[in-house]
Protein backbone atom coordinates (compact mmCIF):
# COMPACT_ATOMS: atom_id res chain seq x y z
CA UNK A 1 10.57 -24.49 2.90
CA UNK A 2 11.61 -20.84 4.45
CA UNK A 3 9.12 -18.34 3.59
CA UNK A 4 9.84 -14.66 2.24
CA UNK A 5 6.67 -12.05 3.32
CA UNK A 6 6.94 -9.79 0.15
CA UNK A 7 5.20 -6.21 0.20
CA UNK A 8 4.45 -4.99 -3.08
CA UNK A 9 4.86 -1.04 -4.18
CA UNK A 10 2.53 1.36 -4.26
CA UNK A 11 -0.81 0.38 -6.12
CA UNK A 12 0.38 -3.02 -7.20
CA UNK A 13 0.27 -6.56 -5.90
CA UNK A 14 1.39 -10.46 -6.32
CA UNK A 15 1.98 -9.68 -9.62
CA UNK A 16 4.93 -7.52 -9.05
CA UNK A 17 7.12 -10.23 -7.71
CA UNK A 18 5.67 -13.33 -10.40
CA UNK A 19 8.79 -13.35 -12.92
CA UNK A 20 11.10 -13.71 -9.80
CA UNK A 21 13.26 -17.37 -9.53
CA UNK A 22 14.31 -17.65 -5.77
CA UNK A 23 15.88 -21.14 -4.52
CA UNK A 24 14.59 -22.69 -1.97
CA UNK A 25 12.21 -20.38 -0.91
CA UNK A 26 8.65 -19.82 -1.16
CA UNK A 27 7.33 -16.25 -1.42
CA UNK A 28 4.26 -15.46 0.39
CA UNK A 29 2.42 -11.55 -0.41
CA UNK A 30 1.14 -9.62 2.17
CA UNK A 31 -1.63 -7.97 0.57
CA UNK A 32 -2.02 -4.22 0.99
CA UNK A 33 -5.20 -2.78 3.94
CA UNK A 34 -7.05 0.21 3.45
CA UNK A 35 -5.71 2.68 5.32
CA UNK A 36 -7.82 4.11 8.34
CA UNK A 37 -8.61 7.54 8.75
CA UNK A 38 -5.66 9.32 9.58
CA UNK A 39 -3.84 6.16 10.04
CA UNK A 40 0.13 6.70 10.85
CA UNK A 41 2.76 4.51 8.63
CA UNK A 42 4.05 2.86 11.82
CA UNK A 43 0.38 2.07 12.62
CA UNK A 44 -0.41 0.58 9.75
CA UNK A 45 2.83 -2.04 9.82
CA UNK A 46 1.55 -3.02 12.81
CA UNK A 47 -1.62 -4.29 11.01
CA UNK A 48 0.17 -5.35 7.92
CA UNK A 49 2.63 -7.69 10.13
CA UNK A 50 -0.61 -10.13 10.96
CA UNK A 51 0.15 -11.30 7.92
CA UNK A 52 3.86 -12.67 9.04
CA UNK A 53 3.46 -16.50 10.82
CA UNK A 54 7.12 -16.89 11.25
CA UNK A 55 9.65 -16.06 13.97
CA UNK A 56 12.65 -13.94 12.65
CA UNK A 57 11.20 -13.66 8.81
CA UNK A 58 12.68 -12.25 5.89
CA UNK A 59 10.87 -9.32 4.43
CA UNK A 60 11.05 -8.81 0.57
CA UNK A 61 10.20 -5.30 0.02
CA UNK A 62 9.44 -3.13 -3.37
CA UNK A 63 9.41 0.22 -3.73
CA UNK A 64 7.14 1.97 -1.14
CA UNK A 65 6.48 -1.74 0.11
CA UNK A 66 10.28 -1.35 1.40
CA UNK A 67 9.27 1.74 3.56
CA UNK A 68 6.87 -0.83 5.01
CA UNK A 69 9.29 -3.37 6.05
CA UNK A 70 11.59 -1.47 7.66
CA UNK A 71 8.49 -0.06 9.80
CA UNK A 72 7.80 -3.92 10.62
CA UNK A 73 11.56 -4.54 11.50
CA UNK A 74 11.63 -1.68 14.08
CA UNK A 75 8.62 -3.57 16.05
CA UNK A 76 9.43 -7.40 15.27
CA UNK A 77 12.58 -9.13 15.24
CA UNK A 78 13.32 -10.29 11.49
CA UNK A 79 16.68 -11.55 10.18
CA UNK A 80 16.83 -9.72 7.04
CA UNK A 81 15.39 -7.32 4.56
CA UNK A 82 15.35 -7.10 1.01
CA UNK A 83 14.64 -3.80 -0.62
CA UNK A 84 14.11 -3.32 -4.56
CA UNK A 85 13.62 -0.19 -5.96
CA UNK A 86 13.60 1.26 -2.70
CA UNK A 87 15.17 3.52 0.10
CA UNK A 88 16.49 2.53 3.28
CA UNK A 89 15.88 6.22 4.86
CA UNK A 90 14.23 9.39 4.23
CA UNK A 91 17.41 10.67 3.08
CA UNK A 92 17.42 9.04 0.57
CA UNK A 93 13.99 10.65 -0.83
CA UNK A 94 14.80 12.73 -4.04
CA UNK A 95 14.55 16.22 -3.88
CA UNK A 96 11.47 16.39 -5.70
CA UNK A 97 9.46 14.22 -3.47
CA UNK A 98 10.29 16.75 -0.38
CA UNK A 99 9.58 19.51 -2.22
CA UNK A 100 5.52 18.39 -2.99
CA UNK A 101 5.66 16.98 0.57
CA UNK A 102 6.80 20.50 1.84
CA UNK A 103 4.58 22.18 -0.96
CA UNK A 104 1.51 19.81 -0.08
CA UNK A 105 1.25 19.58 -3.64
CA UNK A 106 0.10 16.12 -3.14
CA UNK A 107 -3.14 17.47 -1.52
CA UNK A 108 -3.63 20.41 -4.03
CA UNK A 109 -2.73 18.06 -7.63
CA UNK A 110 -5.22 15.03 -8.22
CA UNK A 111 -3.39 11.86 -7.82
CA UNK A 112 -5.91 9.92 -10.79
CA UNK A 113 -4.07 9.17 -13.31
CA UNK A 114 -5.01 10.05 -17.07
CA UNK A 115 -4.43 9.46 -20.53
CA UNK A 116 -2.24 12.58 -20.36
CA UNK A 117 -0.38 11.17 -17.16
CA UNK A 118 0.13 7.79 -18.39
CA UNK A 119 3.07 7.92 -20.60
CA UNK A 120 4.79 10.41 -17.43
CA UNK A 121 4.67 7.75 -15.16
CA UNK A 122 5.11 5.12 -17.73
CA UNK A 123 8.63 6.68 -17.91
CA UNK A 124 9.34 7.26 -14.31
CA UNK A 125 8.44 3.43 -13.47
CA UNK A 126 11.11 2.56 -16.62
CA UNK A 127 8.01 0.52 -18.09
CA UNK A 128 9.31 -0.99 -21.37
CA UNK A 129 7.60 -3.39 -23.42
CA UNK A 130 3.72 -4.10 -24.24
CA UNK A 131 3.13 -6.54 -21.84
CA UNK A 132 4.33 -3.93 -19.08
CA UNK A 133 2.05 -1.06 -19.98
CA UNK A 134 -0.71 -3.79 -20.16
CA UNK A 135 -0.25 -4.61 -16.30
CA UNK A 136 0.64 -1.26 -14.93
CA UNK A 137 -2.91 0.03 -17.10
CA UNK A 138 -4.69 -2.92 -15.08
CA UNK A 139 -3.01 -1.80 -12.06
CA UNK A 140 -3.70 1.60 -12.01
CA UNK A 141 -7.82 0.74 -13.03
CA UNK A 142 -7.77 -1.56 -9.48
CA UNK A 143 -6.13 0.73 -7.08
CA UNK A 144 -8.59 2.11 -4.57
CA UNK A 145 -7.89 5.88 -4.80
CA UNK A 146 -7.93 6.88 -1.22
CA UNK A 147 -5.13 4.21 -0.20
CA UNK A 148 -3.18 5.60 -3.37
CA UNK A 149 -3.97 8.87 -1.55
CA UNK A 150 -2.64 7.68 1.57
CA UNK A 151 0.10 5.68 0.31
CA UNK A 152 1.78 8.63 -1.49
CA UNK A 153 1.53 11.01 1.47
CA UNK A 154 3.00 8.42 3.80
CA UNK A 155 6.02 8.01 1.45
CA UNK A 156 7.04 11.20 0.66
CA UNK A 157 6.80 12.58 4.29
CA UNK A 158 8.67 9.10 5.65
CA UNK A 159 10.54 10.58 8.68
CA UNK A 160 13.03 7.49 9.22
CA UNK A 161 16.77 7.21 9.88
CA UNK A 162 17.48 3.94 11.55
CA UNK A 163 18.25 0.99 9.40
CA UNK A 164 18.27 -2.75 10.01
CA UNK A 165 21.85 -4.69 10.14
CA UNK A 166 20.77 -6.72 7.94
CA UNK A 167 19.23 -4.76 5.06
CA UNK A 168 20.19 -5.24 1.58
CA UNK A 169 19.05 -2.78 -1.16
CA UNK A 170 18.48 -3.68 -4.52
CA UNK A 171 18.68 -0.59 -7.24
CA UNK A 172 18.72 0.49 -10.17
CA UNK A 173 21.36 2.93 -11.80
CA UNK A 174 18.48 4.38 -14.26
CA UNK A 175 15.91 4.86 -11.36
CA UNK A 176 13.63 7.98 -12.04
CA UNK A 177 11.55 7.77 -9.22
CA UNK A 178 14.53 7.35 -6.40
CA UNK A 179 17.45 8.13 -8.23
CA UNK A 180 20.38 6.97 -7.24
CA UNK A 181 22.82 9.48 -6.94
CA UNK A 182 21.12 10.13 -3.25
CA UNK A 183 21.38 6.13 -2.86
CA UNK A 184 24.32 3.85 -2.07
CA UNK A 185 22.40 0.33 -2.56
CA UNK A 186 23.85 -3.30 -1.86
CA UNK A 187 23.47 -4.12 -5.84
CA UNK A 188 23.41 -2.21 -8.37
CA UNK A 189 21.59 -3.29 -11.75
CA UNK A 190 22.91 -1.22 -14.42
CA UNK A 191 20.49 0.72 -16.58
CA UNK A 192 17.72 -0.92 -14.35
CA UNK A 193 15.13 1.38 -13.76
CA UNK A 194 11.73 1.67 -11.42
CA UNK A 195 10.37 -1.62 -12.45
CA UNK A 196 13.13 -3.79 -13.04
CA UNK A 197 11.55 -6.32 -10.95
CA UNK A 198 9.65 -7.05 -13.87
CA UNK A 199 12.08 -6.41 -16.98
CA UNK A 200 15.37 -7.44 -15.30
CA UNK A 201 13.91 -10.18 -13.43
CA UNK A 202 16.59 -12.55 -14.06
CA UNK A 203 19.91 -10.21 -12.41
CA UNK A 204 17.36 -9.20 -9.58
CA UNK A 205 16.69 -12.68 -8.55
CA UNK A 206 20.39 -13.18 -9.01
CA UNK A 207 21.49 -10.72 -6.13
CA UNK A 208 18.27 -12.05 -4.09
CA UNK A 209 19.61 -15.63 -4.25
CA UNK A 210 23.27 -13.98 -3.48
CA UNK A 211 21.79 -12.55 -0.06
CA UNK A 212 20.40 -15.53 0.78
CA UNK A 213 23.09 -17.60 0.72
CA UNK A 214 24.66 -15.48 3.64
């Protein structure tokens, strides 16, 4: 059975992709590193691509785990990407992420979250039901800080325009942390939001079974 090497977003893992049904395939996780000091993006795909034991993979991306597979594509061969919730190129990045990456606001603001955060980023995720906030909460209490850190300042100063032939982007039309009027995706899941992949699991896997099939 084909493998797919999935990178989850920012601060989450396996869990991310679990309520996913994709024919035929087996999805393997490349868990996330810790960053090294002053470790570049393109660096640390290098590292992250040990994970990959297949010629010409497909990479299964999610949010800031798409950013990583497209740095992996420009130094292996792979026959396709899969993006979800996602951007294929820094244009793409909303306005308000350039602004705190021109600002540096990202170094000034303290990236822990708090009670008084929560139900903000609750909302920019989309997080819906009970069993949502449950796993983002758990999510958030695991993530090592300094890769969080890391991980955001990589993402919103991603200086990237090339894009694989074969990349396929997976979005939603009520996406508040990449919105998608500065997006033209592949799919389209209407009023899908940041974490779809959990909450509109069923259409998602729908388009990622339509991609394979080509």
């Amino acid at each position: 059975m084909k493998t797919i090497y999935c990178i989850s977003g920012l601060g989450a893992d396996e869990r991310a992709f679990s309520k996913l049904e994709i024919k035929g395939f087996q999805l393997k996780v490349i868990s996330w590193l810790m960053p090294l000091r002053d470790e570049s993006l393109p660096h640390y795909a290098t590292r992250m691509r040990a994970g990959i034991d297949e010629e010409d993979p497909i990479l299964m991306g999610l949010s800031f785990g798409g950013m990583v597979c497209t740095e992996i594509a420009k130094q292996i061969p792979v026959s396709k990407i899969i993006i979800i919730s996602s951007i294929k190129s820094s244009n793409e990045l909303p306005l308000w992420m350039k602004t705190v990456a021109k600002l540096r606001l990202n170094k000034i603001v303290p990236l822990r979250s708090t009670k008084l955060t929560q139900p903000v980023q609750n909302r920019m995720l989309g997080v819906q039901s009970e069993e949502e906030k449950v796993l983002v909460t758990s999510l958030r209490k695991e993530a090592d800080l300094p890769y969080i850190t890391w991980a955001v300042n990589q993402a919103i100063n991603w200086k990237n325009e090339w894009q694989h032939p074969a990349i396929y982007q997976i979005h939603g039309d009520n996406d508040h942390m990449f919105p998608i009027k500065n997006i033209n995706p592949t799919f389209i899941i209407k009023r899908g939001g940041h974490f779809m992949i959990m909450n509109r699991a069923e259409e998602v896997s729908d388009c990622i079974n339509n991609i394979l099939q080509h």
